[in-house]
C-alpha atoms as a PDB file:
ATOM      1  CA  UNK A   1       0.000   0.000   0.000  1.00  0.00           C
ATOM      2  CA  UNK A   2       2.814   2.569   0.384  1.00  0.00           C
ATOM      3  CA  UNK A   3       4.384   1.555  -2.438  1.00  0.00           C
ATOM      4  CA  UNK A   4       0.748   2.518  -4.429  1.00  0.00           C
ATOM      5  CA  UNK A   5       0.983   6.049  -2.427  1.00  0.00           C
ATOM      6  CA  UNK A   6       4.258   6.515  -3.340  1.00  0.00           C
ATOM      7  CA  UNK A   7       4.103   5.521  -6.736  1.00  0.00           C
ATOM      8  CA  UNK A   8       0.875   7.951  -7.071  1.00  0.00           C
ATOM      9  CA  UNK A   9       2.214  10.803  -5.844  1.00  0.00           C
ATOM     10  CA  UNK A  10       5.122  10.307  -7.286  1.00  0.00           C
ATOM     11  CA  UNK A  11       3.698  10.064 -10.781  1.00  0.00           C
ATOM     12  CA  UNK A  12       1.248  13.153 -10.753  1.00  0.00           C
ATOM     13  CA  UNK A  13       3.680  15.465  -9.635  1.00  0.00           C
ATOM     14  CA  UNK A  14       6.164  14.368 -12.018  1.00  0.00           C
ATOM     15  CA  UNK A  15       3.310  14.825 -14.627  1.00  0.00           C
ATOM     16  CA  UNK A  16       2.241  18.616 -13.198  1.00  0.00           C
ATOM     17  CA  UNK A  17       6.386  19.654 -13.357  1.00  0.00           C
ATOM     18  CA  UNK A  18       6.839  18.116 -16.976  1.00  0.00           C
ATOM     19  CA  UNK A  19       3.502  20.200 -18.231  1.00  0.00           C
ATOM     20  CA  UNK A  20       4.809  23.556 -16.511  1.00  0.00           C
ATOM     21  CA  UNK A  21       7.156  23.408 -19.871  1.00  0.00           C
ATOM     22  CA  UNK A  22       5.983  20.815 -22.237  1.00  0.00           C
ATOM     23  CA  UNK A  23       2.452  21.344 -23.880  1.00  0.00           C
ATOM     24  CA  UNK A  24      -0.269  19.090 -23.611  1.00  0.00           C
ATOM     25  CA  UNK A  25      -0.829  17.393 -26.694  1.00  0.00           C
ATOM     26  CA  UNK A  26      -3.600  14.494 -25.501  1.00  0.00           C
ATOM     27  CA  UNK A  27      -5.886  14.865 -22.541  1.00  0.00           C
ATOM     28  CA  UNK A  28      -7.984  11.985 -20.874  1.00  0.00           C
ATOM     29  CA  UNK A  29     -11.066  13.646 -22.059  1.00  0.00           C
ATOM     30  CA  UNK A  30      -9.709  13.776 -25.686  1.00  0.00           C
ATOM     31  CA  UNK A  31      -9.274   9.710 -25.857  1.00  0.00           C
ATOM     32  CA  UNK A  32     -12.993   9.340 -23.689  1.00  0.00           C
ATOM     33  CA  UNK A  33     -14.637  11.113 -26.699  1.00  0.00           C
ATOM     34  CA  UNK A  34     -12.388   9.670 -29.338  1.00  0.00           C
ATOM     35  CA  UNK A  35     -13.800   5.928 -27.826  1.00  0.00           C
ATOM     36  CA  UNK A  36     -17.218   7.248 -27.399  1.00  0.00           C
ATOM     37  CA  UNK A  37     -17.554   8.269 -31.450  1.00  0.00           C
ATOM     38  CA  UNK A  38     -15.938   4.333 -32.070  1.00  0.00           C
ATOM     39  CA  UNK A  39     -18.638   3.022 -29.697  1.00  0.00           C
ATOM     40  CA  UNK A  40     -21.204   4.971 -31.949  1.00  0.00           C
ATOM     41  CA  UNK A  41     -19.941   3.582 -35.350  1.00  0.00           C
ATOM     42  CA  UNK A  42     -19.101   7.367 -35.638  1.00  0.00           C
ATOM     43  CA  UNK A  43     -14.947   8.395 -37.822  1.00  0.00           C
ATOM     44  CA  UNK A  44     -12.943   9.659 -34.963  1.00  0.00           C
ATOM     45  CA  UNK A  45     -13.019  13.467 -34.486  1.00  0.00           C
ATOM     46  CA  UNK A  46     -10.082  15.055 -32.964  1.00  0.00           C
ATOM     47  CA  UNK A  47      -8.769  18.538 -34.323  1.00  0.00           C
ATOM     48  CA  UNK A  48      -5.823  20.192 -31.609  1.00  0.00           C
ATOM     49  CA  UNK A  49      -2.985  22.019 -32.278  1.00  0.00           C
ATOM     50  CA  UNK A  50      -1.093  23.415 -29.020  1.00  0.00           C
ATOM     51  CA  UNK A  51      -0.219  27.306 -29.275  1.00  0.00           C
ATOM     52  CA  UNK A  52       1.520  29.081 -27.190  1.00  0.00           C
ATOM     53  CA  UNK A  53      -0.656  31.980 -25.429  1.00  0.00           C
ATOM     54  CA  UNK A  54       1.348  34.501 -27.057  1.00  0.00           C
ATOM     55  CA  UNK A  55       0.060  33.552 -30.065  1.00  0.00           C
ATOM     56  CA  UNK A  56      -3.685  33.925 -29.267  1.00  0.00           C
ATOM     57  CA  UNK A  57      -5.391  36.701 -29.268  1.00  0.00           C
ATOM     58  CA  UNK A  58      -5.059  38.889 -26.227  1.00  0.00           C
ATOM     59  CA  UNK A  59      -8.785  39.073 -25.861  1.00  0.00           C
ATOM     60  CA  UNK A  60      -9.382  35.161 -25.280  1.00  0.00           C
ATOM     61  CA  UNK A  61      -7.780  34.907 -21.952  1.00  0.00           C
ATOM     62  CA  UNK A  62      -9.596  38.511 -21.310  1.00  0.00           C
ATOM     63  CA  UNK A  63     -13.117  36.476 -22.679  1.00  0.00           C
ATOM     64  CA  UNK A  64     -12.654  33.252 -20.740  1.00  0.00           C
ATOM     65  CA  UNK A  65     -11.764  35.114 -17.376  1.00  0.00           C
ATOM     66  CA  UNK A  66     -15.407  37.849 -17.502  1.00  0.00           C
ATOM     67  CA  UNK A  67     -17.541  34.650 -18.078  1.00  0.00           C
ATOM     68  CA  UNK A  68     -15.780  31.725 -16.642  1.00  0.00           C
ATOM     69  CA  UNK A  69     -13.741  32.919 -13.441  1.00  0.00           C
ATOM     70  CA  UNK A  70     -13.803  36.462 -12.833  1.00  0.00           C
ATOM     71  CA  UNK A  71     -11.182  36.361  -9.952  1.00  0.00           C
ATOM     72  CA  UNK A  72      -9.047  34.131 -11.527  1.00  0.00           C
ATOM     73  CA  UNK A  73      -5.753  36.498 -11.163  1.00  0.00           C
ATOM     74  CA  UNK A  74      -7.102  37.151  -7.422  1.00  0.00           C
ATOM     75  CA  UNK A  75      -7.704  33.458  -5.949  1.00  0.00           C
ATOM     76  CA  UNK A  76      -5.061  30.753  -5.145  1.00  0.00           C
ATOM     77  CA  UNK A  77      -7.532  28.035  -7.247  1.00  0.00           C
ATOM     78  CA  UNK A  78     -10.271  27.915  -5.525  1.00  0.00           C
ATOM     79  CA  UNK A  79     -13.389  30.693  -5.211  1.00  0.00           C
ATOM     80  CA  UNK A  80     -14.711  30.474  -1.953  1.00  0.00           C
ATOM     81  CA  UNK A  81     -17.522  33.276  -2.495  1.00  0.00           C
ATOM     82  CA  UNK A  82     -18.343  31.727  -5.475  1.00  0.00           C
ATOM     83  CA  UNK A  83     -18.589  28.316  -3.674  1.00  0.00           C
ATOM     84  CA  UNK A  84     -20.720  29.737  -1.227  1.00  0.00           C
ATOM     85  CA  UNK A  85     -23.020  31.825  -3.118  1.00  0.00           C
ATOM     86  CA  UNK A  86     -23.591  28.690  -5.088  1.00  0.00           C
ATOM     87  CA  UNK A  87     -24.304  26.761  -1.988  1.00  0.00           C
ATOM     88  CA  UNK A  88     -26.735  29.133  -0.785  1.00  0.00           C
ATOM     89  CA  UNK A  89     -28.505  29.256  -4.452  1.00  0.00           C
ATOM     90  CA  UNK A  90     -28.903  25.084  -4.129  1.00  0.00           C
ATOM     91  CA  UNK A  91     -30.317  25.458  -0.728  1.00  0.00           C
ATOM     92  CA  UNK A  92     -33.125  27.987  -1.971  1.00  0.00           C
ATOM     93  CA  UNK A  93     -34.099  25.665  -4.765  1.00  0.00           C
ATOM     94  CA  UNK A  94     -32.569  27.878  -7.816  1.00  0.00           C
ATOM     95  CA  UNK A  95     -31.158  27.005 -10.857  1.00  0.00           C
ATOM     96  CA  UNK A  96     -27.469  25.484  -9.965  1.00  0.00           C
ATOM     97  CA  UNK A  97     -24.541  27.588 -11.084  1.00  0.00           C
ATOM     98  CA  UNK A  98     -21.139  25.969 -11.794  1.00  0.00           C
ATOM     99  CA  UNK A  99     -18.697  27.464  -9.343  1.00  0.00           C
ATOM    100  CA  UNK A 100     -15.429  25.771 -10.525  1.00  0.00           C
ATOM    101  CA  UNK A 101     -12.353  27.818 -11.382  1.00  0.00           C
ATOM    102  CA  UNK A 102     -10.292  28.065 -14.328  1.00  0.00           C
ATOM    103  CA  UNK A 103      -7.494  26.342 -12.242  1.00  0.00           C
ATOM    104  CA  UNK A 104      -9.901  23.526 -11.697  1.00  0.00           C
ATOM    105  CA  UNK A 105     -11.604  23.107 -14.878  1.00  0.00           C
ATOM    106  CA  UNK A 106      -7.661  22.651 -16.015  1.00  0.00           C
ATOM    107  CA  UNK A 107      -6.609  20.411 -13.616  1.00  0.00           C
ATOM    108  CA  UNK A 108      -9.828  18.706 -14.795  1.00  0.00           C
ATOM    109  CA  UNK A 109      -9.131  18.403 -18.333  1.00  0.00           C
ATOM    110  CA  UNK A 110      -5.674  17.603 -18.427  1.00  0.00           C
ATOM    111  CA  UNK A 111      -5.689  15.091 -15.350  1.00  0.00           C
ATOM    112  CA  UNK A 112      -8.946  13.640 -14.696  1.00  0.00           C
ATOM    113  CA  UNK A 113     -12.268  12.573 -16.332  1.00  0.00           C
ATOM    114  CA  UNK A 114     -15.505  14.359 -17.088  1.00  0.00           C
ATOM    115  CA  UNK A 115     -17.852  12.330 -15.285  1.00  0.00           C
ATOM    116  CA  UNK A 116     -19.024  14.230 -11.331  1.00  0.00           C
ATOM    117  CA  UNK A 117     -18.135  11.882  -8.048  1.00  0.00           C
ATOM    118  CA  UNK A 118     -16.814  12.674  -5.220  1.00  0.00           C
ATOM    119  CA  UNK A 119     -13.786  10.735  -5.526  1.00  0.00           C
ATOM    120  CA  UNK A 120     -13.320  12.464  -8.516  1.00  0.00           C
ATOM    121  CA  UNK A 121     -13.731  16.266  -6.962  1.00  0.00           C
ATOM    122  CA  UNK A 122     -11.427  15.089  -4.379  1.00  0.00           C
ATOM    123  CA  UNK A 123      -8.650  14.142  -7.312  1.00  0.00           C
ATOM    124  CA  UNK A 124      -9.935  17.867  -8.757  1.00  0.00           C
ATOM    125  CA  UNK A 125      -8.895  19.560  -5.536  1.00  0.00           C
ATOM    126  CA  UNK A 126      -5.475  17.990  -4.950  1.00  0.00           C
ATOM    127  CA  UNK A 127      -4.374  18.413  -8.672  1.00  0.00           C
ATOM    128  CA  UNK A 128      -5.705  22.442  -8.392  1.00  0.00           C
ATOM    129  CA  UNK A 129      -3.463  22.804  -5.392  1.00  0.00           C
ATOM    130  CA  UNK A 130      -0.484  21.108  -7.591  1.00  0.00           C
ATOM    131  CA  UNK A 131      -0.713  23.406 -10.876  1.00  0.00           C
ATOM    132  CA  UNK A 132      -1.492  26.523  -8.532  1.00  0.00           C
ATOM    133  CA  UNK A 133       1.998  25.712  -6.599  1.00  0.00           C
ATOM    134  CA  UNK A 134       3.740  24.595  -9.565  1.00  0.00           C
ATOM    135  CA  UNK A 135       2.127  26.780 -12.470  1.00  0.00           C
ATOM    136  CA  UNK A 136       1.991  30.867 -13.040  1.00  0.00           C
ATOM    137  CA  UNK A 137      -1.312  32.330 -14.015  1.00  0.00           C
ATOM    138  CA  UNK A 138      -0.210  32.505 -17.313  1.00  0.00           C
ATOM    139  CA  UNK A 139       0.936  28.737 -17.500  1.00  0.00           C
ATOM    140  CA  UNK A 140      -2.454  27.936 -15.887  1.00  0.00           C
ATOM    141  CA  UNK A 141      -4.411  30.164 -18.774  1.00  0.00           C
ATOM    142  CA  UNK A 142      -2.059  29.074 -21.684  1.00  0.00           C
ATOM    143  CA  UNK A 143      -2.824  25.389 -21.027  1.00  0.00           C
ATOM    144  CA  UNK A 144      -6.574  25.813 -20.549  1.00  0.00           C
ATOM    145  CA  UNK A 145      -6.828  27.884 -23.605  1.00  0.00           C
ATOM    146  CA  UNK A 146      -4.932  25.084 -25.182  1.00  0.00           C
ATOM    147  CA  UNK A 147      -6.986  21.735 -23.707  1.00  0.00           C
ATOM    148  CA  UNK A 148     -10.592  22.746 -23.181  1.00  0.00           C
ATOM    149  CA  UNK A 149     -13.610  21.123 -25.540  1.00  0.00           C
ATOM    150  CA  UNK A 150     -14.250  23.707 -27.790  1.00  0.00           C
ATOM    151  CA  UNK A 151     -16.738  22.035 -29.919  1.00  0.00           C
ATOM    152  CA  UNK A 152     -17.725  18.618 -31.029  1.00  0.00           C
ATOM    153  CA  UNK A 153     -13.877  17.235 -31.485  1.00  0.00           C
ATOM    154  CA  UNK A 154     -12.541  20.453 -31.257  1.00  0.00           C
ATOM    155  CA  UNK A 155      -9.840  21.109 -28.749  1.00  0.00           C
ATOM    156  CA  UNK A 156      -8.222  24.146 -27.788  1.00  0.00           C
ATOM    157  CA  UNK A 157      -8.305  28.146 -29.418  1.00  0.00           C
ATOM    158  CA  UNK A 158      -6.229  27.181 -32.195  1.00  0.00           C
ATOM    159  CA  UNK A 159      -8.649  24.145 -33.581  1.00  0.00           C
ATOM    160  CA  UNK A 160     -11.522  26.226 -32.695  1.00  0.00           C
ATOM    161  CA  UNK A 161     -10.350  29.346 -34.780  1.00  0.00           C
ATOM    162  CA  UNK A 162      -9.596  28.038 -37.920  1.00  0.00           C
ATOM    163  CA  UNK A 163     -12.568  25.670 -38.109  1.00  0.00           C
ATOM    164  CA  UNK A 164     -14.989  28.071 -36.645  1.00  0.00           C
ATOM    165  CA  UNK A 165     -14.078  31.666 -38.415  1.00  0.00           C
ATOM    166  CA  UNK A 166     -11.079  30.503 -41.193  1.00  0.00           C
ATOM    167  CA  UNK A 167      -7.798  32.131 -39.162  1.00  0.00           C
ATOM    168  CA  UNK A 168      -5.581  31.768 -36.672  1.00  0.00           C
ATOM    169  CA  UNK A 169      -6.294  32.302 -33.153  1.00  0.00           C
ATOM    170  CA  UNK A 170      -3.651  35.014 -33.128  1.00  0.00           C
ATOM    171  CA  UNK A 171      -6.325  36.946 -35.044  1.00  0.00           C
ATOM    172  CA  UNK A 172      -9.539  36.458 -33.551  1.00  0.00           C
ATOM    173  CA  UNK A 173     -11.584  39.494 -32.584  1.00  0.00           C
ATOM    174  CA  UNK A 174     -13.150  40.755 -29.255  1.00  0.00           C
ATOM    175  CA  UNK A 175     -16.357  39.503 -30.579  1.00  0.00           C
ATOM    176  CA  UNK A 176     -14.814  36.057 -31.410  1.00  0.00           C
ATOM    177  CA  UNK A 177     -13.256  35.797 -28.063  1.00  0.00           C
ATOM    178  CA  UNK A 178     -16.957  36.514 -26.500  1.00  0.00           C
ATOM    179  CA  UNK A 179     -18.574  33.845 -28.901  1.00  0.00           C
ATOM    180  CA  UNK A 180     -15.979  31.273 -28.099  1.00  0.00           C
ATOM    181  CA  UNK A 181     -16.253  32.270 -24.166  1.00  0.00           C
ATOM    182  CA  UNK A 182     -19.634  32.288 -24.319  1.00  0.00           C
ATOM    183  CA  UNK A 183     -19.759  28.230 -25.497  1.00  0.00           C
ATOM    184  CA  UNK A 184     -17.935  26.802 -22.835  1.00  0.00           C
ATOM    185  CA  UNK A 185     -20.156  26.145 -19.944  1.00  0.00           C
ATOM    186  CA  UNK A 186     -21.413  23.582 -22.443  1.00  0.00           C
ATOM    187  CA  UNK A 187     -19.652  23.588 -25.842  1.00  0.00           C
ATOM    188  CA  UNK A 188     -21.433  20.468 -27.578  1.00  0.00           C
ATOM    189  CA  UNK A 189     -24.892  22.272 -27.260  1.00  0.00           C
ATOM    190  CA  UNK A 190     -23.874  25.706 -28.383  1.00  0.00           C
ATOM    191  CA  UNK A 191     -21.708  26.463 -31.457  1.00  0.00           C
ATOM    192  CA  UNK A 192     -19.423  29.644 -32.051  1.00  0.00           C
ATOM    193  CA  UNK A 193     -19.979  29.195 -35.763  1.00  0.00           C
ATOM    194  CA  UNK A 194     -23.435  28.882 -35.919  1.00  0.00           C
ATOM    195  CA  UNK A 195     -24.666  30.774 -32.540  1.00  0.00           C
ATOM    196  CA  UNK A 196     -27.750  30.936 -31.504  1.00  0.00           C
ATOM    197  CA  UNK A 197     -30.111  34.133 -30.220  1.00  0.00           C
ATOM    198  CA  UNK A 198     -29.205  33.281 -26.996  1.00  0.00           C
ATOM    199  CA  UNK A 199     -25.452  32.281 -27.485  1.00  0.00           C
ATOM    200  CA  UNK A 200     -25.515  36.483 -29.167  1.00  0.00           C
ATOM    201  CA  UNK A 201     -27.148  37.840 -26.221  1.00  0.00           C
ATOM    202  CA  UNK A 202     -24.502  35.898 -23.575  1.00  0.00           C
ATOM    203  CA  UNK A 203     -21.669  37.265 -26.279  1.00  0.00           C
ATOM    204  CA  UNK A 204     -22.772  40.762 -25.465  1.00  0.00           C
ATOM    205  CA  UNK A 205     -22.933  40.249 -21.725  1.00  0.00           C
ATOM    206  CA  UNK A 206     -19.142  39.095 -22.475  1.00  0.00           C
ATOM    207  CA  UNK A 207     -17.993  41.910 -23.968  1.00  0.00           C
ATOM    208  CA  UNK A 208     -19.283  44.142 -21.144  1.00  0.00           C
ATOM    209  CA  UNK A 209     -17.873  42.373 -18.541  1.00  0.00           C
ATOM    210  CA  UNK A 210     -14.399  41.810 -20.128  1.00  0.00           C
ATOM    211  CA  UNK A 211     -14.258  45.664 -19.852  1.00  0.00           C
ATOM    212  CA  UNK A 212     -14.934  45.358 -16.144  1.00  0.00           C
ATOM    213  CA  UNK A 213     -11.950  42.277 -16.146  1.00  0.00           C
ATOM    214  CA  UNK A 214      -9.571  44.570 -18.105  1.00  0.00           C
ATOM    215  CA  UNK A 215      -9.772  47.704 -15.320  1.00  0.00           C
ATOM    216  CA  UNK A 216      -9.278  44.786 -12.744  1.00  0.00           C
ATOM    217  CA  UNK A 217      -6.521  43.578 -14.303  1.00  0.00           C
ATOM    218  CA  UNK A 218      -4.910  47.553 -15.033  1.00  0.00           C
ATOM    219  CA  UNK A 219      -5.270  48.014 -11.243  1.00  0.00           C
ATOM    220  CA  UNK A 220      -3.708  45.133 -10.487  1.00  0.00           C
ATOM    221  CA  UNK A 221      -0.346  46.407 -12.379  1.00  0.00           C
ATOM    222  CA  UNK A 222      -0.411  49.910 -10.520  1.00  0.00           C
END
């Protein structure tokens, strides 16, 4: 048994030092849907191509922060007032909000599976604390940008860029950034090439809020 604790925590952080350099080419979640279009007689789907961040547009990490995670620059991983407010929303019957941060949806993707347990939330936490300790901001943002499911077999700003509006993600607008932002709470249901009436409307919330993100971050320089 302490040769399986060992070996475990051995093995992840080797895994969460090698990916504070070395980008993330295949994530768990990429080979679960890869199996799940086999399983459905379906070709295999799987467009990725790993970019660094300064070659995205300097809107998308501006996009994903004023609809995803807010306070990403502020917390240490985890959003305790979001975590609470969400709590409190649950308790009152509402509708649920997600309250996971950008550090955790990418400790998520490149570590774990999709699927909610606890076990698995408990995995979620401990790899958070890992990339938050071993990981800058930037690192953090540059692999999420990189690894999240963009679309159906789409991976990443890069994929999602040139299949979506025909350029590199280098030269996607504020109002792609929004569009793409604005898919990811559940990016198989709503499309940034072919958005919906609501998908606009969120994209416009976006926009004003990224303003509200971008005097955050100023102040934050002073």
């Amino acid at each position: 048994m302490q040769k399986i604790v060992l070996l475990f925590f051995g093995s992840t952080i080797f895994f969460v030092l090698l990916y504070r350099w070395c980008p993330v080419y295949v994530t768990p979640l990429m080979m679960i849907r890869c199996v799940q279009q086999v399983c459905r007689g379906e070709h295999i789907r799987l467009r990725h191509h790993w970019v660094p961040i300064e070659e995205m547009s300097d809107a998308l990490p501006v996009a994903v922060m004023a609809s995803e995670d807010q306070r990403f620059l502020q917390h240490h991983g985890f959003d305790f007032d979001a975590i609470g407010q969400a709590i409190k929303e649950r308790q009152r019957g509402k509708r649920q909000r997600g309250a996971s941060t950008i550090s955790q949806q990418t400790a998520k993707n490149v570590f774990l599976w999709p699927q909610a347990s606890w076990f698995r939330k408990g995995l979620e936490v401990y790899f958070t604390g890992l990339i938050e300790i071993a990981w800058s901001k930037q690192r953090i943002m540059e692999v999420y940008l990189n690894s999240i499911e963009m679309g159906d077999g789409i991976y990443g700003a890069e994929a999602v860029s040139q299949l979506h509006f025909g350029y590199p993600a280098s030269q996607l607008t504020r109002a792609n950034c929004a569009l793409i932002a604005a898919t990811l709470p559940n990016p198989l249901k709503f499309s940034s090439k072919n958005p919906s009436a609501y998908m606009l409307r969120r994209q416009t919330w976006i926009l004003r809020q990224m303003k509200y993100v971008e005097g955050d971050m100023e102040r934050m320089r002073k």
